[in-house]
Every structure is written in structure tokens, then in C-alpha cells.
Protein backbone atom coordinates (compact mmCIF):
# COMPACT_ATOMS: atom_id res chain seq x y z
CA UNK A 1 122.29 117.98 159.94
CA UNK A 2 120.93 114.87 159.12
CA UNK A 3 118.66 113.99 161.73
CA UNK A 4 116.50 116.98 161.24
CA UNK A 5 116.52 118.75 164.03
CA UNK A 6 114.73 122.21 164.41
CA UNK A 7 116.13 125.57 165.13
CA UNK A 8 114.79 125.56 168.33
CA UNK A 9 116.30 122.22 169.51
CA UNK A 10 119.37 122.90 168.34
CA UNK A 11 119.29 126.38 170.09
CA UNK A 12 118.05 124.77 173.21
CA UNK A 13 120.52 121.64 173.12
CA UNK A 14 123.68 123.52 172.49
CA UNK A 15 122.94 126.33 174.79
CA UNK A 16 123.23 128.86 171.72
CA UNK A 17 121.14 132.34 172.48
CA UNK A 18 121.31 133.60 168.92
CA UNK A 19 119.33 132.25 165.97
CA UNK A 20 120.95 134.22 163.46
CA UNK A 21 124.62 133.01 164.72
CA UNK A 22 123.36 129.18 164.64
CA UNK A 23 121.94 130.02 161.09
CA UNK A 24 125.62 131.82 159.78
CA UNK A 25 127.15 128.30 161.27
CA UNK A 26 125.01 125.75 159.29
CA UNK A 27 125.16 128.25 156.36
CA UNK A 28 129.19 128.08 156.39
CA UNK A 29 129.04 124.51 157.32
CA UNK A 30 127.04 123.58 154.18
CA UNK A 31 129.60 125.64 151.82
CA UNK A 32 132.67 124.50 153.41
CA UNK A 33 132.26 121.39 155.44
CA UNK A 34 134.08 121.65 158.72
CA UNK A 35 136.73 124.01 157.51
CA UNK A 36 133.84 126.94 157.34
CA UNK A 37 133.67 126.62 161.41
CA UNK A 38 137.32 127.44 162.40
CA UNK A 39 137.93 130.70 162.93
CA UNK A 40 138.96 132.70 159.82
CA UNK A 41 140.64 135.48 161.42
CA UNK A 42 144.15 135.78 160.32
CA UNK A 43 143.88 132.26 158.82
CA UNK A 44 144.33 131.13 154.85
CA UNK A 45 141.17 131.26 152.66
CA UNK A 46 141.11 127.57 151.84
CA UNK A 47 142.88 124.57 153.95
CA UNK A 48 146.83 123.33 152.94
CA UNK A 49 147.46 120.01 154.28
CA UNK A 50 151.12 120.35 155.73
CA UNK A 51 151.71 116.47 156.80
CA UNK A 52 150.98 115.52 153.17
């Protein structure tokens, strides 16, 4: 994110053959930090922290 890479490179780098898909992921990851990458399926809309 913050060495500016393009679209392309990142598409190219990470083997990823949809643009949208890479564009829902740095969407979600802008809103939500890492927790907008797990899965959400069956999971809890915002993180607890059980160990705390």
C-alpha cells in the first residue's frame, strides 16, 4: 500500500487473475485493516480478543 504499486504489478506479482477481486481486497483492507481479509463466512462482524 505504501510503496505505490500499480494494479498491474500487483496483479502480476501475486499471481492474482482478477482485477476486480484485487480491488474488493484493498477496498476491505482500507476499511478494516487486516481483519477485512479473513474470511467472513460464519465469522463475527467485528474482532473479540479472547487472550485479553
Amino acid at each position: 500500500m505504501d510503496e505505490e504499486w500499480t494494479y498491474r504489478s500487483l496483479l502480476d506479482k501475486f499471481g492474482i487473475a482478477d482485477r476486480y477481486r484485487l480491488k474488493q481486497w484493498l477496498r476491505k483492507y482500507k476499511e478494516l485493516g487486516e481483519f477485512g481479509l479473513l474470511e467472513q463466512r460464519g465469522r463475527r462482524k467485528e474482532y473479540v480478543d479472547r487472550c485479553a
